[in-house]
Protein backbone atom coordinates (compact mmCIF):
# COMPACT_ATOMS: atom_id res chain seq x y z
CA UNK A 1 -4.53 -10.17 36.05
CA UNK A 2 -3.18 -7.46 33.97
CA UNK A 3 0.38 -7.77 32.44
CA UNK A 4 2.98 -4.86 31.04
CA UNK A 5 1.86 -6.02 27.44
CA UNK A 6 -2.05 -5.48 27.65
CA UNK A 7 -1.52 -1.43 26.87
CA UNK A 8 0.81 -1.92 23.93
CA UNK A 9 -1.34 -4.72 22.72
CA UNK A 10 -4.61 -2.09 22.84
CA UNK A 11 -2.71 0.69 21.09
CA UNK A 12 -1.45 -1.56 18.43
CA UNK A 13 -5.40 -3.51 17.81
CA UNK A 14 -6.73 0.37 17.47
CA UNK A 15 -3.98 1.05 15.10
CA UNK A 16 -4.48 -1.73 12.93
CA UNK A 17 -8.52 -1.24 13.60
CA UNK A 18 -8.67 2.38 12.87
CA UNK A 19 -5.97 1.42 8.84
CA UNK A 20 -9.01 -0.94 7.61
CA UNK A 21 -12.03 1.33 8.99
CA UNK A 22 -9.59 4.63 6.91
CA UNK A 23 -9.27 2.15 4.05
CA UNK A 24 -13.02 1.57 4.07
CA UNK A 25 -14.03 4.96 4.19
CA UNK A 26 -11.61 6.29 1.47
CA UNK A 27 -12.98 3.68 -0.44
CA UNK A 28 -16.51 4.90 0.22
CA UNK A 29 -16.50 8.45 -0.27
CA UNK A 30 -16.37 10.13 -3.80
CA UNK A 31 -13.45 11.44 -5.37
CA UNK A 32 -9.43 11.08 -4.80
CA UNK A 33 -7.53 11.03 -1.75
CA UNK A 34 -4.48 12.34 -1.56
CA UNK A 35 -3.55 10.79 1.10
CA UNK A 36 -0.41 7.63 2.25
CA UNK A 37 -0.91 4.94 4.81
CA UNK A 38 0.04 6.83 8.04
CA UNK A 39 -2.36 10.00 6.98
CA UNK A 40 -5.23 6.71 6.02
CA UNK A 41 -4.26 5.32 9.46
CA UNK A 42 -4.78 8.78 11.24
CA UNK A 43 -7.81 9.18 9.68
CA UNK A 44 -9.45 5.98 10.46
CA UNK A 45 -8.15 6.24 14.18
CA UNK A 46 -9.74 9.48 14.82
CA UNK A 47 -12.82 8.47 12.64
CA UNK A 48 -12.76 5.32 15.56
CA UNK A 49 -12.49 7.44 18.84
CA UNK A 50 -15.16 9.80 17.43
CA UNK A 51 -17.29 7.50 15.67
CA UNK A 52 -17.04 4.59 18.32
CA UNK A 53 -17.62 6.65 20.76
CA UNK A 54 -21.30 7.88 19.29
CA UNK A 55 -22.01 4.34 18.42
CA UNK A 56 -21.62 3.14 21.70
CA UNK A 57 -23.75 5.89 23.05
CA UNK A 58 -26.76 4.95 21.08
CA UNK A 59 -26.06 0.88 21.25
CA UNK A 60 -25.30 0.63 24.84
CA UNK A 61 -22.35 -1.34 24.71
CA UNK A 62 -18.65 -0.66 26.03
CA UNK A 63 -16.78 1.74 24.12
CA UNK A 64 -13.47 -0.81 24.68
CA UNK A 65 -15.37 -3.61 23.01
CA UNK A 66 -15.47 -4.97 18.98
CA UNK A 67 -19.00 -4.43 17.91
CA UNK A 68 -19.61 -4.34 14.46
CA UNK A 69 -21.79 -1.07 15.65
CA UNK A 70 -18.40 0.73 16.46
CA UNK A 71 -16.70 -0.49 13.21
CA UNK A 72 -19.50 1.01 11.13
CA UNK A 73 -19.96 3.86 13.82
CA UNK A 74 -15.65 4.22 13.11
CA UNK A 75 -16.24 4.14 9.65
CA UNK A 76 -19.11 7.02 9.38
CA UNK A 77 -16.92 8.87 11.83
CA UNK A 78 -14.21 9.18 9.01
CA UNK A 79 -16.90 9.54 6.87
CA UNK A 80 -17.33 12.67 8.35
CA UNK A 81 -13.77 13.52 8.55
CA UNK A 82 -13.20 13.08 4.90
CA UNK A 83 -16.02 15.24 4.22
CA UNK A 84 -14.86 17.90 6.72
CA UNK A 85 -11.16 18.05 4.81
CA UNK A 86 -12.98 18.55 1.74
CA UNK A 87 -14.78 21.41 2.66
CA UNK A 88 -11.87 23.08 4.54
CA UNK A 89 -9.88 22.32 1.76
CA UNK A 90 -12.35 24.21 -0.55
């Protein structure tokens, strides 16, 4: 049975999931960040929905469950993020 708290409880487990896969990442790819702990937490968030999502599509499993396919999937997908601000940037 599903309670009020579930939702809040998934928003604040991708929060905290997409910080450490924007922590990883920035620590991963070349060069300086400029960037705080919110604009690190956006980051690995969207890296997450994007990169999750693609991982899931090649694994076969649920897009709403931990894999260690969708944290590295998350990860690549701010990867690619971080590489697409520093072009843009340029």
């Amino acid at each position: 049975m599903l309670t009020k708290d579930q939702p809040i409880m998934g928003i604040c487990s991708w929060i905290v999931f997409g910080f450490f896969a924007g922590l990883v990442a920035r620590a991963i790819f070349p060069g300086r960040q400029q960037f705080g702990i919110v604009a690190t937490t956006a980051l690995g968030v969207a890296g997450s929905f994007a990169g999750g999502f693609v991982s899931a599509l090649i694994s076969g499993h649920s897009w709403r469950t931990w894999s260690t396919s969708g944290f590295i999937g998350s990860i690549l997908g701010a990867l690619l993020l971080l590489w697409i601000g520093k072009m843009v940037k340029k």
